[in-house]
Protein backbone atom coordinates (compact mmCIF):
# COMPACT_ATOMS: atom_id res chain seq x y z
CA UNK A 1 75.72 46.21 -45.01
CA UNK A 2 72.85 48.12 -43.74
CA UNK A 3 73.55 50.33 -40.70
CA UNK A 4 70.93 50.70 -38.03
CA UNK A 5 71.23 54.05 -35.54
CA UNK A 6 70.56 53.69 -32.27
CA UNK A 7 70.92 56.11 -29.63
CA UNK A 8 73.87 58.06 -31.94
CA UNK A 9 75.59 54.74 -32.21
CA UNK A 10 75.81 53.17 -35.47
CA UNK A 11 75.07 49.32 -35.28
CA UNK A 12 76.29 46.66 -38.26
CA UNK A 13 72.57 44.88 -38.19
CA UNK A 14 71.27 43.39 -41.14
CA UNK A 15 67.70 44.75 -42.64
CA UNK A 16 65.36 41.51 -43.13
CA UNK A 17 62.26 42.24 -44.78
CA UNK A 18 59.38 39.41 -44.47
CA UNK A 19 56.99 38.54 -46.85
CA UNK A 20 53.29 36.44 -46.27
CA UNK A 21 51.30 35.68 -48.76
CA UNK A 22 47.69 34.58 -47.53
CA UNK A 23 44.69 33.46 -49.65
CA UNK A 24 41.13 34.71 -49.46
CA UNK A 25 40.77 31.79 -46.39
CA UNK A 26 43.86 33.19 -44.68
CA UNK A 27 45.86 30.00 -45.37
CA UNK A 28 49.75 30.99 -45.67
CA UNK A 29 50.50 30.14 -49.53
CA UNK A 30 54.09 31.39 -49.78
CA UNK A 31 57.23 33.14 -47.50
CA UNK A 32 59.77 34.76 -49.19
CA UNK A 33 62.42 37.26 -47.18
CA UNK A 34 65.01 40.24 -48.65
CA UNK A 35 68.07 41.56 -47.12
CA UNK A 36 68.43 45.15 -47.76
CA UNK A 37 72.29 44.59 -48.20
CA UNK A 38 71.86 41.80 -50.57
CA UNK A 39 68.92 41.73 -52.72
CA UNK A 40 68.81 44.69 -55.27
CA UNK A 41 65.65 46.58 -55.16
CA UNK A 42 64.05 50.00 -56.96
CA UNK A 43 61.47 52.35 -55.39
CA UNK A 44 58.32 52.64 -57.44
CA UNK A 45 57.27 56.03 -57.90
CA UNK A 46 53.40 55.14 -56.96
CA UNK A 47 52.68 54.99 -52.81
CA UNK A 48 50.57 51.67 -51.32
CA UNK A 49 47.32 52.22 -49.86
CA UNK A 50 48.79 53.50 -46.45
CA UNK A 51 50.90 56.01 -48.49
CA UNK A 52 54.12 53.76 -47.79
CA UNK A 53 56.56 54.20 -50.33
CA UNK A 54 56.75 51.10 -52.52
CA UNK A 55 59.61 48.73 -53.51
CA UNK A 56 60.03 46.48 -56.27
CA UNK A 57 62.83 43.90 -55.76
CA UNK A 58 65.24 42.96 -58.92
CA UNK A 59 64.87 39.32 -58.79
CA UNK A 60 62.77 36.24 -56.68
CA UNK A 61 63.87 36.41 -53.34
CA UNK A 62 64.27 32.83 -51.44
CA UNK A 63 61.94 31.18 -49.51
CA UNK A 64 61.57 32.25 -46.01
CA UNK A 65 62.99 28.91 -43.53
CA UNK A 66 65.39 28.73 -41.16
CA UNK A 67 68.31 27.40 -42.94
CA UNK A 68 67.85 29.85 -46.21
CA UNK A 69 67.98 32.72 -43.65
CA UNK A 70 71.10 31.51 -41.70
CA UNK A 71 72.79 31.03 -45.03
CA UNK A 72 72.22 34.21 -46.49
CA UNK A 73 73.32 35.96 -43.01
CA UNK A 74 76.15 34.08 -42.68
CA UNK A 75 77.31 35.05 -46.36
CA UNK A 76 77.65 38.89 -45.78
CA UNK A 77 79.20 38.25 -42.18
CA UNK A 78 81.93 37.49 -44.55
């Protein structure tokens, strides 16, 4: 599990990273969402556009709804 410091105190939250994929019209054409803690990822040596680092995840992440979320949370709460 991912640790999130707050104030000196270390907190057990989960990282949840959000993906949205728009078209050229702005219509939302796919959700997809990574837990730090869960889904295997790699930095990529090349920086985005607003000299972010960038990460590459290791395989397709699930689909970003209510139900996939809870289920993946309430599998490392384990």
């Amino acid at each position: 599990m991912n640790h999130t410091k707050i104030g000196g105190n270390k907190l057990n939250l989960p990282v949840v990273i959000c993906f949205f994929l728009f078209d050229k019209n702005i219509n939302l054409k796919d959700r997809r969402f990574a837990l730090l803690s869960k889904h295997k990822y790699e930095i990529v040596n090349n920086k985005a556009w607003d000299k972010n680092e960038v990460v590459k995840f290791s395989s397709d992440l699930p689909k970003f709804t209510k139900s996939n979320l809870m289920k993946e949370l309430k599998q490392i709460n384990k």
